[in-house]
C-alpha atoms as a PDB file:
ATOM      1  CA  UNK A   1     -76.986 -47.690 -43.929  1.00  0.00           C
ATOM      2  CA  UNK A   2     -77.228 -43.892 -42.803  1.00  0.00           C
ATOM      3  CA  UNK A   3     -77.969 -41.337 -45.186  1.00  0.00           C
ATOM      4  CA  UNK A   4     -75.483 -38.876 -45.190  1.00  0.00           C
ATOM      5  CA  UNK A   5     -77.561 -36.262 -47.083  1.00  0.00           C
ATOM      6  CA  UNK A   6     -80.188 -36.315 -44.511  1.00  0.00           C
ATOM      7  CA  UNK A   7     -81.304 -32.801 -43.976  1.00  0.00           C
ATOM      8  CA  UNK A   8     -82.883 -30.949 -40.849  1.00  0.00           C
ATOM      9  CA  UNK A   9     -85.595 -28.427 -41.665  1.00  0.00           C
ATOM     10  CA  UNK A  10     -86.137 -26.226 -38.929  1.00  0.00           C
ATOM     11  CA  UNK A  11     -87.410 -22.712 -38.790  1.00  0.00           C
ATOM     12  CA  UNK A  12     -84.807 -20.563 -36.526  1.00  0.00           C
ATOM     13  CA  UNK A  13     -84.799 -17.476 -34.854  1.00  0.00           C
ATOM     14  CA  UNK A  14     -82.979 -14.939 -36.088  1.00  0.00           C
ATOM     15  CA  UNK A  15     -80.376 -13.173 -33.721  1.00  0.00           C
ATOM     16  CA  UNK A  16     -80.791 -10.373 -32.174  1.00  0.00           C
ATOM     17  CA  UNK A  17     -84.777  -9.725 -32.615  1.00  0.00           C
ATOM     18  CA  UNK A  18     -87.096 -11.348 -30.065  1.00  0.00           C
ATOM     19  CA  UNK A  19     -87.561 -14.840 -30.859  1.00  0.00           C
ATOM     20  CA  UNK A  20     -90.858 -15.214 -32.339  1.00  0.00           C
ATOM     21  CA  UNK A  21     -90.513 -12.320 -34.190  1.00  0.00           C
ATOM     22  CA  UNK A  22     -86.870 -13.669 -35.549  1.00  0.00           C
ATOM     23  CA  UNK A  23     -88.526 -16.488 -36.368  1.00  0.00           C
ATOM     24  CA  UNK A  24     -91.202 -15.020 -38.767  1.00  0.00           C
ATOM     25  CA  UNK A  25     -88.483 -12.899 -40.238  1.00  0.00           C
ATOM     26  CA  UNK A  26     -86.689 -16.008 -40.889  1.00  0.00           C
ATOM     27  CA  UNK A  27     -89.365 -17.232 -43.122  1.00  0.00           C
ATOM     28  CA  UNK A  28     -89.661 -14.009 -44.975  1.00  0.00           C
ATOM     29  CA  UNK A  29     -85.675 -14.310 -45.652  1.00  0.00           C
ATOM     30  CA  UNK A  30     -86.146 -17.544 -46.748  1.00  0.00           C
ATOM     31  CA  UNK A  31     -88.237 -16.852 -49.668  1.00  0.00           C
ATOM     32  CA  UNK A  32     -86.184 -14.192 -50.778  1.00  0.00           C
ATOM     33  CA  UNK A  33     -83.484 -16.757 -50.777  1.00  0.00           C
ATOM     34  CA  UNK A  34     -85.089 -19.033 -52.620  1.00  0.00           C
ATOM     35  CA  UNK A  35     -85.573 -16.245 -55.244  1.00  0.00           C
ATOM     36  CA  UNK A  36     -82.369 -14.754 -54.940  1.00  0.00           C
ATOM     37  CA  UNK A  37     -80.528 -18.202 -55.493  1.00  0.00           C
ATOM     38  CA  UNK A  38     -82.814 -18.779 -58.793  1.00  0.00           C
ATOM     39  CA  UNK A  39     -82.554 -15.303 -60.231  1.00  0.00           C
ATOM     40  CA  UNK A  40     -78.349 -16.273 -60.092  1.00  0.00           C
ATOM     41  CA  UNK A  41     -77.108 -15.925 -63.619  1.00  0.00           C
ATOM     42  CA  UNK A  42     -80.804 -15.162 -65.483  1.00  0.00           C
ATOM     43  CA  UNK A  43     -80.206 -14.277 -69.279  1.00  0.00           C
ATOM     44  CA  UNK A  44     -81.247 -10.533 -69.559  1.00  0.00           C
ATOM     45  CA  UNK A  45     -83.428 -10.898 -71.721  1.00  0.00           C
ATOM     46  CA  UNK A  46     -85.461 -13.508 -69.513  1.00  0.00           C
ATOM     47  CA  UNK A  47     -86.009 -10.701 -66.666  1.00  0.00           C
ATOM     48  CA  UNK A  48     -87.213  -8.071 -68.913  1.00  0.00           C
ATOM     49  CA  UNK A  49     -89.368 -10.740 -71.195  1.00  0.00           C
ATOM     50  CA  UNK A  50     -93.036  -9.568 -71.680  1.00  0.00           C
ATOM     51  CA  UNK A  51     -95.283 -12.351 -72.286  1.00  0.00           C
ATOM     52  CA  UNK A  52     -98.593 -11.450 -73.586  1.00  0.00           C
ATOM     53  CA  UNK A  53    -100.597 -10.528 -70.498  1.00  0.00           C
ATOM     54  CA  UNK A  54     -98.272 -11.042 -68.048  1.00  0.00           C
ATOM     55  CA  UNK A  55     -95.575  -9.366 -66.574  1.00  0.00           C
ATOM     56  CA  UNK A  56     -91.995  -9.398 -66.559  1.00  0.00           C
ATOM     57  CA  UNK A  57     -89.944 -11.168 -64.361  1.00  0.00           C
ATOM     58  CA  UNK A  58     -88.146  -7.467 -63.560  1.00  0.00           C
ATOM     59  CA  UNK A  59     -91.303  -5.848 -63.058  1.00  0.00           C
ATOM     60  CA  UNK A  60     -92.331  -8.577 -60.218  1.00  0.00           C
ATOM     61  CA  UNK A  61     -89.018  -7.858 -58.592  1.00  0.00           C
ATOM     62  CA  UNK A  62     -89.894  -4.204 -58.373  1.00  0.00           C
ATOM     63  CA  UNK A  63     -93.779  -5.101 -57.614  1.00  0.00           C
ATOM     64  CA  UNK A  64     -92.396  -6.766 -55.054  1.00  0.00           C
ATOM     65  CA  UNK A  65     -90.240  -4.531 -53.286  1.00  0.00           C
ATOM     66  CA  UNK A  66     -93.029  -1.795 -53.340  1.00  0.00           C
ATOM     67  CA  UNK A  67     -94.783  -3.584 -51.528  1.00  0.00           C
ATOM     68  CA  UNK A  68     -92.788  -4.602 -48.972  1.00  0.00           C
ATOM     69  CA  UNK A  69     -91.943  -0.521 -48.429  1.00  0.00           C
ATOM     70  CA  UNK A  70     -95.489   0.445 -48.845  1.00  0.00           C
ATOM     71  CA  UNK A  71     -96.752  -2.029 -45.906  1.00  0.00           C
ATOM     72  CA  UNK A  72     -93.717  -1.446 -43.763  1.00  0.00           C
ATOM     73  CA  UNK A  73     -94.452   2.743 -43.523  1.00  0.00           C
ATOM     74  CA  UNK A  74     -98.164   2.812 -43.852  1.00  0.00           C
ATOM     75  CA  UNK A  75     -99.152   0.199 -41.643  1.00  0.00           C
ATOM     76  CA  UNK A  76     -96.329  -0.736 -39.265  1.00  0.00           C
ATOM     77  CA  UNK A  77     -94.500   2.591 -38.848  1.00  0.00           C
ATOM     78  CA  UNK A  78     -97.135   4.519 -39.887  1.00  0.00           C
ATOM     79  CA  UNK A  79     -95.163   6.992 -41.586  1.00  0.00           C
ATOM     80  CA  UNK A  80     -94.069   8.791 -44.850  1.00  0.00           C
ATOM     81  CA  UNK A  81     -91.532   6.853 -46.306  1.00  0.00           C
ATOM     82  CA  UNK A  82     -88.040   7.270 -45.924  1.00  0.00           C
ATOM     83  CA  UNK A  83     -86.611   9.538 -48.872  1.00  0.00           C
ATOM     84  CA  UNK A  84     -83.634   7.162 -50.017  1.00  0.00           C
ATOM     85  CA  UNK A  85     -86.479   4.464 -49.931  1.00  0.00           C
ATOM     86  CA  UNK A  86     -88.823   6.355 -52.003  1.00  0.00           C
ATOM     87  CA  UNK A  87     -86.340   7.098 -54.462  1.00  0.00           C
ATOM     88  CA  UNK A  88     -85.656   3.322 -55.403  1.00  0.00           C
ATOM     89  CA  UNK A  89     -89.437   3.618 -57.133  1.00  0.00           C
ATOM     90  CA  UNK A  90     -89.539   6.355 -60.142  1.00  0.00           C
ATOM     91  CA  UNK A  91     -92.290   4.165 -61.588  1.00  0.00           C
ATOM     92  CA  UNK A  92     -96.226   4.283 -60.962  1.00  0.00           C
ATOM     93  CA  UNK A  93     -97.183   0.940 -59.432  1.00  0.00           C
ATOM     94  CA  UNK A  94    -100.122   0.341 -61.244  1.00  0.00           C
ATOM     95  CA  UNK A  95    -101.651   1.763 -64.627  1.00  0.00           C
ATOM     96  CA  UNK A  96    -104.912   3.754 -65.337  1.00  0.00           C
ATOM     97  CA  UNK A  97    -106.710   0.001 -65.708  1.00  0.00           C
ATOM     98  CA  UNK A  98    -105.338  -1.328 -62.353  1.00  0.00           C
ATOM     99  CA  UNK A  99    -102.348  -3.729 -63.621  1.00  0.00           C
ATOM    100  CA  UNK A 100     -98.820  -3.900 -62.612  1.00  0.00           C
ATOM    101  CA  UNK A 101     -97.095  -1.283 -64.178  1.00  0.00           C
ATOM    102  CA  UNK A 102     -94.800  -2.618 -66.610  1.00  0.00           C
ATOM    103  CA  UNK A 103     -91.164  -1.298 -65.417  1.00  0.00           C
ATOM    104  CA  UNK A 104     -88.414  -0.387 -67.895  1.00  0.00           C
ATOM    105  CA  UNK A 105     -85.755  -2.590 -68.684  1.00  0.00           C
ATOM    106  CA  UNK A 106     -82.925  -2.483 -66.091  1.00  0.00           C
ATOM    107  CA  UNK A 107     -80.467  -4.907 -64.983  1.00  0.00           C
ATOM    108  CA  UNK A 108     -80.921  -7.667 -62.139  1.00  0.00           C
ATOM    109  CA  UNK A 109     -78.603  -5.975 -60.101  1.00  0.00           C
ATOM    110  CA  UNK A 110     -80.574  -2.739 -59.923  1.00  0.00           C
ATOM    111  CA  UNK A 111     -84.229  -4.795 -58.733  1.00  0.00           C
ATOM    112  CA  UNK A 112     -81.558  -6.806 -56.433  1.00  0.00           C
ATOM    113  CA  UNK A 113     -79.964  -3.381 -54.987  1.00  0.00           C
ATOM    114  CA  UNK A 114     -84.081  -2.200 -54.365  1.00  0.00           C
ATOM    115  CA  UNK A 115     -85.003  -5.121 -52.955  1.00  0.00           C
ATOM    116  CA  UNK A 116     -82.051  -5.336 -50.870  1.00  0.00           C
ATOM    117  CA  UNK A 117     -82.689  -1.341 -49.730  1.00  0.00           C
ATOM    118  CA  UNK A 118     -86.268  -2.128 -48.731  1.00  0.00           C
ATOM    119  CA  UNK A 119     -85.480  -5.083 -46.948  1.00  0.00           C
ATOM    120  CA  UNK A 120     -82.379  -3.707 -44.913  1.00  0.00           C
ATOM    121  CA  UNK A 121     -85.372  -1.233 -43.473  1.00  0.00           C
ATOM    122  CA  UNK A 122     -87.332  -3.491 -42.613  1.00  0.00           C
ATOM    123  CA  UNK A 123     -85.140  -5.892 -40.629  1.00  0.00           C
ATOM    124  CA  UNK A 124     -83.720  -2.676 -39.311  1.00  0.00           C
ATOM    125  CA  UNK A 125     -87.354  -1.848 -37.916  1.00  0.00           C
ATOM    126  CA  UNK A 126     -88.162  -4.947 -36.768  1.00  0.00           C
ATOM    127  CA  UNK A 127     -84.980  -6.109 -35.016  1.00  0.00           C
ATOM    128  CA  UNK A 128     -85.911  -3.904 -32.069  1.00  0.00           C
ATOM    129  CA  UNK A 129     -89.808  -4.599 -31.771  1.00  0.00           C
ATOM    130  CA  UNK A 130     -91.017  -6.311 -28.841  1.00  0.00           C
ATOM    131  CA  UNK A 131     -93.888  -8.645 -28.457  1.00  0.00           C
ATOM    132  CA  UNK A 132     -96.081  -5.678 -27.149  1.00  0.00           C
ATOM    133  CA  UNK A 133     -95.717  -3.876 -30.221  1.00  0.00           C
ATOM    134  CA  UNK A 134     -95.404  -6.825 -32.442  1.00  0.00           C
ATOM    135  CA  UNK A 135     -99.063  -7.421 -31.761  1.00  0.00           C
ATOM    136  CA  UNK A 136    -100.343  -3.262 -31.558  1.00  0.00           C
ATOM    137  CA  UNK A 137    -102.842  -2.903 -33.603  1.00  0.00           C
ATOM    138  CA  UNK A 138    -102.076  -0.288 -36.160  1.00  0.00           C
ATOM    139  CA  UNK A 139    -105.734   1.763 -37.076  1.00  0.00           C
ATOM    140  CA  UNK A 140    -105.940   2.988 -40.406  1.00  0.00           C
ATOM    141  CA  UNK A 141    -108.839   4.549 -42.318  1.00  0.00           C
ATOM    142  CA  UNK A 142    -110.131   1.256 -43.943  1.00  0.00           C
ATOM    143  CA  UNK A 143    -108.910  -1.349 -41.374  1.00  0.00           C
ATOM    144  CA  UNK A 144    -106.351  -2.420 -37.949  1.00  0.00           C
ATOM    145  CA  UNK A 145    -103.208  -4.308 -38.433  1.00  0.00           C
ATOM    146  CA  UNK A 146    -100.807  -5.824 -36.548  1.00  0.00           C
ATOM    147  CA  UNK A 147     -97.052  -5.826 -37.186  1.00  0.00           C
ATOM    148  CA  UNK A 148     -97.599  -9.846 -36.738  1.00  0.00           C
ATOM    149  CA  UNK A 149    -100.026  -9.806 -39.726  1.00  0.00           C
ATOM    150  CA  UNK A 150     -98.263  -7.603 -42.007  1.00  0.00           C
ATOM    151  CA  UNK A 151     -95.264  -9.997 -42.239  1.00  0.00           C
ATOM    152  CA  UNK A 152     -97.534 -13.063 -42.831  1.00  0.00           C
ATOM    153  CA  UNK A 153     -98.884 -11.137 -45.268  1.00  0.00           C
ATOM    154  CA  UNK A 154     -95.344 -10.215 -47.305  1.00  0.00           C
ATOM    155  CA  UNK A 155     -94.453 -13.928 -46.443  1.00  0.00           C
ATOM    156  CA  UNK A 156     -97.657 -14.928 -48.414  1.00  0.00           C
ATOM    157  CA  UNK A 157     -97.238 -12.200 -51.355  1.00  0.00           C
ATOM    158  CA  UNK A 158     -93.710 -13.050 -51.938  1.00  0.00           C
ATOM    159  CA  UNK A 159     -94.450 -16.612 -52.410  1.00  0.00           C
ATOM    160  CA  UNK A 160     -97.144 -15.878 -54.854  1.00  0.00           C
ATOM    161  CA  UNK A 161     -94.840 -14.177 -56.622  1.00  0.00           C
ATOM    162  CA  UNK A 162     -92.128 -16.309 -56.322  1.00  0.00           C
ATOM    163  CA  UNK A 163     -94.355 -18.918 -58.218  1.00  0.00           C
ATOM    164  CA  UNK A 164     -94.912 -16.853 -61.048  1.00  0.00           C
ATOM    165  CA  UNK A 165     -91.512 -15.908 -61.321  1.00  0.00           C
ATOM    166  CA  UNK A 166     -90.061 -19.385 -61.132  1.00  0.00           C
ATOM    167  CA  UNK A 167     -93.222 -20.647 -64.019  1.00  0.00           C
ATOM    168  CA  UNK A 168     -91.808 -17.388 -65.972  1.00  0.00           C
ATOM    169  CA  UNK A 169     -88.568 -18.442 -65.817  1.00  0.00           C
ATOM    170  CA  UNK A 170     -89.188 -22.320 -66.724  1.00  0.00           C
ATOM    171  CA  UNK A 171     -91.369 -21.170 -69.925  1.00  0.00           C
ATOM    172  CA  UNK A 172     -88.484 -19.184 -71.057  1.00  0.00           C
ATOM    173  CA  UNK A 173     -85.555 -21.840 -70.512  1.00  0.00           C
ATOM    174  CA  UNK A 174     -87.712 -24.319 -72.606  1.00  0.00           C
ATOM    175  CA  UNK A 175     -88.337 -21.831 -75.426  1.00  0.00           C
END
């Protein structure tokens, strides 16, 4: 008998960027989706828990739209960043002792909107790379980068986060 709920799992490129570069922004989009379709309906009070030691589910959200920004202007466009984008962060990143800054309560919608913001730059940016650039390395003070290696990167950081988000989220539902 067939299995009607077979799936397919293929990576795609996305349209209109150059194909291997569509398809690595494909797999960044896909683990915001995977957040984005968990984060649907969260209790308020489970995105701005603090569990001792950790942070809060709201202030990952932010963490993690920082650092999208902060690696998309210093390292791939090498720039200051863009006002409106700056804006979306009134909070320090990190405290005197190195930790995630804790960010104020706010609503999902607000860490959605930021994380949106950031991430309509960035596909904006990288929609009309080409390979050539794609693999320029970018020479900063400390180190080079690549374009390439800067989305693996966010790929990889997301997905750590992603994890601790989704264990947040499970300790909380079976509180």
């Amino acid at each position: 008998m067939k299995d009607l709920q077979r799936k397919t799992l293929t990576v795609e490129a996305l349209p209109g960027f150059e194909p291997e570069i569509g398809r690595w922004i494909w797999g960044l989009e896909d683990v915001r989706r995977t957040i984005l379709k968990r984060l649907a309906g969260i209790p308020y009070e489970h995105l701005n828990h603090k569990a001792a030691g950790r942070q809060s589910i709201g202030s990952l959200l932010y963490h993690i739209a920082l650092i999208e920004a902060d690696w998309l202007y210093v390292e791939v466009l090498e720039s200051d960043w863009d006002p409106k984008i700056k804006a979306c962060f009134p909070w320090d990143h990190r405290t005197e002792d190195n930790r995630l800054s804790e960010v104020p309560d706010q609503p999902l919608a607000e860490h959605l909107h930021r994380m949106h913001m950031v991430r309509q730059e960035l596909v904006t940016h990288f929609r009309g790379m080409d390979l050539s650039d794609w693999r320029r390395p970018r020479r900063l003070e400390a180190y080079d980068v690549t374009p390439e290696w800067v989305i693996y990167h966010l790929i990889e950081h997301e997905s750590h986060h992603r994890g601790q988000i989704f264990q947040l989220l499970r300790e909380l539902e079976q509180a």
